[in-house]
PDB file of N, CA and C in Angstrom:
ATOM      1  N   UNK A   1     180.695-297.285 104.568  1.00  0.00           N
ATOM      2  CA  UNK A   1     180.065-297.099 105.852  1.00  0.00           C
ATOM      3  C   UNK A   1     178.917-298.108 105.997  1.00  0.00           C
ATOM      4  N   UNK A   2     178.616-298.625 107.286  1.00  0.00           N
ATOM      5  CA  UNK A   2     177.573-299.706 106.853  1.00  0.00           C
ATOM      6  C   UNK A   2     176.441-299.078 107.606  1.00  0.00           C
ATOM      7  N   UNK A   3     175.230-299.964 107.225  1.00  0.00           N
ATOM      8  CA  UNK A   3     174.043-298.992 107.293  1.00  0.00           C
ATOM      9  C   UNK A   3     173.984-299.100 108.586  1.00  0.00           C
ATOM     10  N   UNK A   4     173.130-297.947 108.741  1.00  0.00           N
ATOM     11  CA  UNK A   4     172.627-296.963 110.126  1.00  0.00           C
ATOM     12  C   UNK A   4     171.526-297.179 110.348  1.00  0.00           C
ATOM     13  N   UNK A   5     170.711-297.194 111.579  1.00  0.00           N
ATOM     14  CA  UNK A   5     169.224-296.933 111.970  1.00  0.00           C
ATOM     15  C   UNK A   5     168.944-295.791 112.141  1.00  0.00           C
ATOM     16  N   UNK A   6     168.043-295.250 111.181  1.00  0.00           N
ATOM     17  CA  UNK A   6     167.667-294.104 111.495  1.00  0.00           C
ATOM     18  C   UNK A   6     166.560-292.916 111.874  1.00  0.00           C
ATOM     19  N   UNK A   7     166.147-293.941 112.645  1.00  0.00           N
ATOM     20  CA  UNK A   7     164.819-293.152 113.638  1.00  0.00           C
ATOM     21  C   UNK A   7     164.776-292.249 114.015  1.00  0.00           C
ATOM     22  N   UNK A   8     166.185-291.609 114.722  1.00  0.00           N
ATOM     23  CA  UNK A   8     166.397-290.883 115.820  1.00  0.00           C
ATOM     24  C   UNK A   8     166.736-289.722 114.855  1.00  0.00           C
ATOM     25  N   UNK A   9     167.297-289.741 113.780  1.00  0.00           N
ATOM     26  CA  UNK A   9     167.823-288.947 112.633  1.00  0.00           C
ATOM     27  C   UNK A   9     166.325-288.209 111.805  1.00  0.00           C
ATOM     28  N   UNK A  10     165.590-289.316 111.847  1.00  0.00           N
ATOM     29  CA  UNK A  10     163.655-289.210 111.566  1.00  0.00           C
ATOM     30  C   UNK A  10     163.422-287.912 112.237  1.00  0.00           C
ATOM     31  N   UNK A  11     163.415-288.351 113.510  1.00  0.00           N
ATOM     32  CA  UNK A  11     163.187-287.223 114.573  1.00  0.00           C
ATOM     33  C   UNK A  11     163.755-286.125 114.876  1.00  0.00           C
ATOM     34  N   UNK A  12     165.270-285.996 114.240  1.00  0.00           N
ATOM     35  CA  UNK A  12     166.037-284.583 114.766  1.00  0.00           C
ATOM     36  C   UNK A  12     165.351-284.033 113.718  1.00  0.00           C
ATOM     37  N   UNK A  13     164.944-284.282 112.243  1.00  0.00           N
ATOM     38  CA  UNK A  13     164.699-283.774 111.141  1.00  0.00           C
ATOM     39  C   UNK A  13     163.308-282.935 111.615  1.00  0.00           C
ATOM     40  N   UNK A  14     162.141-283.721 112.442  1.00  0.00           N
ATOM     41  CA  UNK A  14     161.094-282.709 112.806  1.00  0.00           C
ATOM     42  C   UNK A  14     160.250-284.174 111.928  1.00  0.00           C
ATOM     43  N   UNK A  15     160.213-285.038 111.360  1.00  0.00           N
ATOM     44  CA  UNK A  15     159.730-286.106 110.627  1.00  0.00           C
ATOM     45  C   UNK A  15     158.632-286.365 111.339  1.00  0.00           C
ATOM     46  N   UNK A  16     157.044-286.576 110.828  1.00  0.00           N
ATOM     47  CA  UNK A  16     156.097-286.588 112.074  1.00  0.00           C
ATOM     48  C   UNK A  16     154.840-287.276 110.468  1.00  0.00           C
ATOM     49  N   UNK A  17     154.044-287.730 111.250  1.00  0.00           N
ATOM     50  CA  UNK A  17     152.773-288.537 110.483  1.00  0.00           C
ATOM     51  C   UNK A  17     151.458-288.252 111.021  1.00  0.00           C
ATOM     52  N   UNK A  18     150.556-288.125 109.996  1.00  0.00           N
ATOM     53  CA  UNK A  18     148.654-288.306 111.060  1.00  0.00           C
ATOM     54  C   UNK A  18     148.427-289.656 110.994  1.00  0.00           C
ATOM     55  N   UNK A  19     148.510-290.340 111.849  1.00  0.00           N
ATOM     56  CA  UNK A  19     148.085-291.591 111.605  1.00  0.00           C
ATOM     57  C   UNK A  19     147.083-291.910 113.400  1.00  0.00           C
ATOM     58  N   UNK A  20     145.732-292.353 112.884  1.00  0.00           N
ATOM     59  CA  UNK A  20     144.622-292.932 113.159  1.00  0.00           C
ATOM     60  C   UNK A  20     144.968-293.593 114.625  1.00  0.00           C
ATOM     61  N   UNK A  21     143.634-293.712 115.471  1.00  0.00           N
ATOM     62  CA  UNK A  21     143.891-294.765 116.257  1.00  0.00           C
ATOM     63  C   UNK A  21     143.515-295.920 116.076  1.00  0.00           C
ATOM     64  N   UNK A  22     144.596-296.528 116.104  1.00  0.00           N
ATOM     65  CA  UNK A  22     144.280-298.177 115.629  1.00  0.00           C
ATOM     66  C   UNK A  22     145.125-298.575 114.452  1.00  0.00           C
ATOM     67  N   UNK A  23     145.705-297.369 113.784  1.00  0.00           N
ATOM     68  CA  UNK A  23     146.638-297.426 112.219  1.00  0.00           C
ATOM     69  C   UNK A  23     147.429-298.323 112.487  1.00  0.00           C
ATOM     70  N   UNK A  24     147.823-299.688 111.669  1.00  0.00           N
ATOM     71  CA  UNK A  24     149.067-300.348 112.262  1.00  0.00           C
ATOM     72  C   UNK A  24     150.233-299.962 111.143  1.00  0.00           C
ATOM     73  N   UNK A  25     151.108-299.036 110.953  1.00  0.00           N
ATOM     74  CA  UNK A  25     152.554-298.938 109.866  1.00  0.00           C
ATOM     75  C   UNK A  25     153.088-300.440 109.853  1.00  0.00           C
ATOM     76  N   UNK A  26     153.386-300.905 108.105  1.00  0.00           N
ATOM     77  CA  UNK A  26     153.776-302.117 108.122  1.00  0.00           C
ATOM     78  C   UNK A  26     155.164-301.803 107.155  1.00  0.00           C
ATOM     79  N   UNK A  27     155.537-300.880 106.408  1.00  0.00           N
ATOM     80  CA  UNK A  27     156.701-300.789 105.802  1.00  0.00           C
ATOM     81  C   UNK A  27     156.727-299.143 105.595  1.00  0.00           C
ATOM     82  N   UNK A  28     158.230-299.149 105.393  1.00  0.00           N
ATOM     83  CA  UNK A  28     158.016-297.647 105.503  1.00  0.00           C
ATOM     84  C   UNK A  28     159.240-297.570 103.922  1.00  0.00           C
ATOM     85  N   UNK A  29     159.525-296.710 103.043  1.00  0.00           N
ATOM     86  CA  UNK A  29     160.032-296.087 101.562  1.00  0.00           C
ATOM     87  C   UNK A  29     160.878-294.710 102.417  1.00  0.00           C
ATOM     88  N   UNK A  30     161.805-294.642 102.741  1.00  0.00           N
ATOM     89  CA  UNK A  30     162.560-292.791 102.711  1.00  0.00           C
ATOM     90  C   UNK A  30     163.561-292.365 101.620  1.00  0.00           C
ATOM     91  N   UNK A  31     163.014-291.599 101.702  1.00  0.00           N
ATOM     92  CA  UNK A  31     164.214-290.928 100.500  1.00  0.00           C
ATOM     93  C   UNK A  31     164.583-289.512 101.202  1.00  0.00           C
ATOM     94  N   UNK A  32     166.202-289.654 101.481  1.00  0.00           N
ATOM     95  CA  UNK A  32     166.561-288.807 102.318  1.00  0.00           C
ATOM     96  C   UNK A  32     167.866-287.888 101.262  1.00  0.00           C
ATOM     97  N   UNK A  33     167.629-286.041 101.144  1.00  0.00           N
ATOM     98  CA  UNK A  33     168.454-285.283 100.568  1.00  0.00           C
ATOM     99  C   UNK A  33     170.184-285.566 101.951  1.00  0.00           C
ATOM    100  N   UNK A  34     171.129-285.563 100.969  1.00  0.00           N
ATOM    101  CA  UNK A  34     172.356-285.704 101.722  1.00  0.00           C
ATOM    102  C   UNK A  34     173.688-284.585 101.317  1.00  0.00           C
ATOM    103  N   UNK A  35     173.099-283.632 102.104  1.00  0.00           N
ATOM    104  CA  UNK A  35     175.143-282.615 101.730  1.00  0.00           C
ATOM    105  C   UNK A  35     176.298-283.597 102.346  1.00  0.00           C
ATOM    106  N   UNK A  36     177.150-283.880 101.422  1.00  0.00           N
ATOM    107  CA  UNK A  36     178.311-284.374 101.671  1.00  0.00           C
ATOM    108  C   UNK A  36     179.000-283.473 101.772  1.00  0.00           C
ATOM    109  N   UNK A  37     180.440-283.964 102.516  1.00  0.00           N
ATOM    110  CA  UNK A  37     181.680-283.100 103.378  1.00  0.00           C
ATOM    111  C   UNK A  37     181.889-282.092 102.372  1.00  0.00           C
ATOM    112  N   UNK A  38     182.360-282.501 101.066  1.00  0.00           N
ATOM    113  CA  UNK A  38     182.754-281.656  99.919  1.00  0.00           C
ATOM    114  C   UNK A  38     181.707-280.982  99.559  1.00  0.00           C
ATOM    115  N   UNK A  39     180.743-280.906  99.994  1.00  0.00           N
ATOM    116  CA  UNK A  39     179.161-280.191  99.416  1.00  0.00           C
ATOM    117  C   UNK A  39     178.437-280.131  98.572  1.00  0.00           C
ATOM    118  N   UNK A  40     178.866-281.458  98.029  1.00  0.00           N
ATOM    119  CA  UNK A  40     178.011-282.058  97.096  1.00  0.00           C
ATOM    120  C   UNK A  40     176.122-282.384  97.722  1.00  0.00           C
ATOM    121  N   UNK A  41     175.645-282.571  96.858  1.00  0.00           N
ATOM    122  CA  UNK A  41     174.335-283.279  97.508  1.00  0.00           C
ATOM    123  C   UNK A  41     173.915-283.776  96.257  1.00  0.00           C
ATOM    124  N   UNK A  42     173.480-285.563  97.347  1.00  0.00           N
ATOM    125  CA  UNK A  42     173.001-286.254  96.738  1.00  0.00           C
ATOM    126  C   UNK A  42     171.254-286.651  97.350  1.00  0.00           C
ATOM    127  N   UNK A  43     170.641-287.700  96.580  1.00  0.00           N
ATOM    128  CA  UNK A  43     169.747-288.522  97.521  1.00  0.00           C
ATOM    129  C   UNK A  43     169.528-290.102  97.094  1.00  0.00           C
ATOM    130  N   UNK A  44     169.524-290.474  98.624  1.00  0.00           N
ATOM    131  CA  UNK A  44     169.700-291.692  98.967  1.00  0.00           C
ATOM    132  C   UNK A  44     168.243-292.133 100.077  1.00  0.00           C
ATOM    133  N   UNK A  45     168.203-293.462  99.211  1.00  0.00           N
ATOM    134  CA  UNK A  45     166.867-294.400  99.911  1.00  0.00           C
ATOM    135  C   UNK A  45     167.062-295.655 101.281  1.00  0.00           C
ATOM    136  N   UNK A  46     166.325-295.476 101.496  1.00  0.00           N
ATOM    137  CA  UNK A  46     165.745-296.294 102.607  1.00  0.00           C
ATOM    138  C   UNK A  46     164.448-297.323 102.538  1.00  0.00           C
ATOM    139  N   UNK A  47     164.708-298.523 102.592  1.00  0.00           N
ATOM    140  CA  UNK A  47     163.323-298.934 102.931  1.00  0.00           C
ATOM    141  C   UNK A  47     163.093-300.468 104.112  1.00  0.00           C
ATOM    142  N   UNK A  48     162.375-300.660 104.215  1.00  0.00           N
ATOM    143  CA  UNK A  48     162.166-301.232 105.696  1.00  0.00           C
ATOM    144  C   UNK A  48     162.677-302.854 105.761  1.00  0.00           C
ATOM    145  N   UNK A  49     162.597-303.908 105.994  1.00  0.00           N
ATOM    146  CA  UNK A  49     163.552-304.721 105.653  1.00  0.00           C
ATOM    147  C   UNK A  49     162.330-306.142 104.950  1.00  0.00           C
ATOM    148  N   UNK A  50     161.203-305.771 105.178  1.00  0.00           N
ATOM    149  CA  UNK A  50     160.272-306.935 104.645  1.00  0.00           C
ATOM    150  C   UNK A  50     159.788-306.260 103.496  1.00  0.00           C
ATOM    151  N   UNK A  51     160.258-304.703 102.759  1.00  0.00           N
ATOM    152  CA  UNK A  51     159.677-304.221 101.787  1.00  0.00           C
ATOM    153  C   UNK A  51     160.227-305.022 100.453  1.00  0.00           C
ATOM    154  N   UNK A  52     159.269-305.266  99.640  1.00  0.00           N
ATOM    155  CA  UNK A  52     159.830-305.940  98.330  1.00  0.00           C
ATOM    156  C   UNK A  52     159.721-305.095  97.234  1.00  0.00           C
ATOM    157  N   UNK A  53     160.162-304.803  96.099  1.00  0.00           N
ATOM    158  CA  UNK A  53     160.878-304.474  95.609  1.00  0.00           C
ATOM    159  C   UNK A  53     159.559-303.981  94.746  1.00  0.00           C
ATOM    160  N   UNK A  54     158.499-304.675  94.065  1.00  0.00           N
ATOM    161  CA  UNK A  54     157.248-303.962  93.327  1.00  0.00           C
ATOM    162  C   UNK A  54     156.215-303.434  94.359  1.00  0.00           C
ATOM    163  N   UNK A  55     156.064-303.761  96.385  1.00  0.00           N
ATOM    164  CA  UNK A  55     155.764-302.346  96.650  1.00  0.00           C
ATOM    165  C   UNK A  55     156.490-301.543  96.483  1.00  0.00           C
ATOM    166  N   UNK A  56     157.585-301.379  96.913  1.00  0.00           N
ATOM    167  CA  UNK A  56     158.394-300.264  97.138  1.00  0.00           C
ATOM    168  C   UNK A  56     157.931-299.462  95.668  1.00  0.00           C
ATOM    169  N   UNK A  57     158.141-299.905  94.672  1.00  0.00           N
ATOM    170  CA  UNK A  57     157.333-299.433  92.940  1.00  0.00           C
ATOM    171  C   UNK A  57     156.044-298.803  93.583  1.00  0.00           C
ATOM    172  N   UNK A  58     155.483-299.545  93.877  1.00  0.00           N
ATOM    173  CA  UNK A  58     153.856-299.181  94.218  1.00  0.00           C
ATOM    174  C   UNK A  58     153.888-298.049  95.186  1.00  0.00           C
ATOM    175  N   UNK A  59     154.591-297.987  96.222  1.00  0.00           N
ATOM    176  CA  UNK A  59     154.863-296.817  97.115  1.00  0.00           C
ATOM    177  C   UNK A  59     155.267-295.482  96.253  1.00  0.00           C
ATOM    178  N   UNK A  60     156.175-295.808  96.028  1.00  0.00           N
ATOM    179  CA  UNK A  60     156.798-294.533  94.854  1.00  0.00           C
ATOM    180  C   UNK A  60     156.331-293.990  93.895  1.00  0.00           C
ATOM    181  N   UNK A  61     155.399-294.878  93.508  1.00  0.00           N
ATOM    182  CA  UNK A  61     154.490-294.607  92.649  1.00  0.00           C
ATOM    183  C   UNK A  61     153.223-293.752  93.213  1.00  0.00           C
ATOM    184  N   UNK A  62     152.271-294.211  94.240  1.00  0.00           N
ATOM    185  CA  UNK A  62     151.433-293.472  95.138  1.00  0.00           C
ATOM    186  C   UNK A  62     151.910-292.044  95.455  1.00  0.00           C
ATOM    187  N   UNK A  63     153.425-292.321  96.056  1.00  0.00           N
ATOM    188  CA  UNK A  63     153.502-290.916  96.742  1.00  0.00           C
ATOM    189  C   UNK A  63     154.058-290.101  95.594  1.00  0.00           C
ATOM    190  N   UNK A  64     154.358-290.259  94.182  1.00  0.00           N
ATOM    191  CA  UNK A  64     154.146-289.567  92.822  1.00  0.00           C
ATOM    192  C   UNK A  64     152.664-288.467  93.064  1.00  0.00           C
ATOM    193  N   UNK A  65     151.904-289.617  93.256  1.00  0.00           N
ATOM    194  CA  UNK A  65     150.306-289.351  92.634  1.00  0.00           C
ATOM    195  C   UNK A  65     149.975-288.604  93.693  1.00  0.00           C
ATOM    196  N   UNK A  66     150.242-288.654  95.067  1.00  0.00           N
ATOM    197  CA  UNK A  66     149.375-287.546  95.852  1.00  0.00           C
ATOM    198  C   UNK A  66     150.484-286.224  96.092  1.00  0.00           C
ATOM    199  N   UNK A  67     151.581-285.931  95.388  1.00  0.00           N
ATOM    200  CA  UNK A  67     152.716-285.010  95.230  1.00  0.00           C
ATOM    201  C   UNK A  67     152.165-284.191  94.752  1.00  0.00           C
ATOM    202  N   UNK A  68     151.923-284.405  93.399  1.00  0.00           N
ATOM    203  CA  UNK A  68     151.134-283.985  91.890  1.00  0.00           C
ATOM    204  C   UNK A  68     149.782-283.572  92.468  1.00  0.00           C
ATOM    205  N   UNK A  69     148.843-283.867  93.424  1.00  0.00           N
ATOM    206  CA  UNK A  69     147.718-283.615  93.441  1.00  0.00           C
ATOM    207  C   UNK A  69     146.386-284.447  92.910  1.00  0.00           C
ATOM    208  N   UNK A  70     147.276-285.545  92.340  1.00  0.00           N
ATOM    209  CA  UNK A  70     146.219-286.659  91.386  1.00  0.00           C
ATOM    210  C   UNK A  70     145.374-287.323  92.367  1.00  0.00           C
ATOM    211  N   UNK A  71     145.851-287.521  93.594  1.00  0.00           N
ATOM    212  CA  UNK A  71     145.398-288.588  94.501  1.00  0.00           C
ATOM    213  C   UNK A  71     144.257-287.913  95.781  1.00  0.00           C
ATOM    214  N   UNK A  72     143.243-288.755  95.688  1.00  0.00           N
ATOM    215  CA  UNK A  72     142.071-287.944  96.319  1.00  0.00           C
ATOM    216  C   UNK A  72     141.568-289.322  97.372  1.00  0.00           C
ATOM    217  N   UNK A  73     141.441-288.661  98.516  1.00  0.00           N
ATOM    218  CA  UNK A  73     141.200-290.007  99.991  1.00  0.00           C
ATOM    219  C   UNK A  73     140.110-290.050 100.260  1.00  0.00           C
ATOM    220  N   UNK A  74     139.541-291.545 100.190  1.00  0.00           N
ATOM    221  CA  UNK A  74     138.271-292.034 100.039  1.00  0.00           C
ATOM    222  C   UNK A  74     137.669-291.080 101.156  1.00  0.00           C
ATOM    223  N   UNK A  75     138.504-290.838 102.249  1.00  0.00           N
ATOM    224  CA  UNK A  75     137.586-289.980 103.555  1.00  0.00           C
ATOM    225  C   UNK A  75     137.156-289.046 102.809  1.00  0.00           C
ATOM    226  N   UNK A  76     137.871-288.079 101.746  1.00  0.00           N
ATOM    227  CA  UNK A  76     137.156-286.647 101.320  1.00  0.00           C
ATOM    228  C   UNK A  76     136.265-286.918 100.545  1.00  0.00           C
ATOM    229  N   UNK A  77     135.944-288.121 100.077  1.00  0.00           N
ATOM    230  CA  UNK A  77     134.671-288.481  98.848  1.00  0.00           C
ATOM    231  C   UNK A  77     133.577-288.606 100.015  1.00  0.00           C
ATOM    232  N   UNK A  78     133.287-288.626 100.899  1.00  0.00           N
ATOM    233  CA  UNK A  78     132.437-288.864 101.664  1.00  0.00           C
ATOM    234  C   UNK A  78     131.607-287.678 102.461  1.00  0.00           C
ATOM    235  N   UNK A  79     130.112-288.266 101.968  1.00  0.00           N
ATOM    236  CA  UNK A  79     129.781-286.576 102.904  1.00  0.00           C
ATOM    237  C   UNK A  79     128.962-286.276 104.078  1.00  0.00           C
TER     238      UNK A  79
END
């Protein structure tokens, strides 16, 4: 099957972000769960087409660290 755009698929899911005024998004990492016909489930990635290959590491890696709870945003250090 060849690849799909999937924005609109983003959106049936309920997929939504806080992002700032003024935030500019420059690459985006998905990792999307998939039931197949037979009902299997797998998961399968996504990433944006200028993403290279040690962010995408670096992404995956980040969103590890604020999963886990490790990762703390300079806004909450502030008082």
């Amino acid at each position: 099957m060849p690849d799909q755009k999937i924005g609109q698929l983003l959106d049936a899911l309920g997929v939504t972000i806080d992002l700032d005024e003024g935030d500019l998004p420059t690459d985006a990492h998905i990792i999307l769960k998939i039931v197949k016909t037979d009902g299997t489930v797998s998961l399968v990635k996504a990433v944006s087409e200028s993403l290279d290959w040690i962010t995408t590491l670096g992404m995956l890696t980040a969103a590890l660290e604020i999963e886990n709870g490790g990762y703390i945003s300079s806004r909450d250090d502030e008082v």
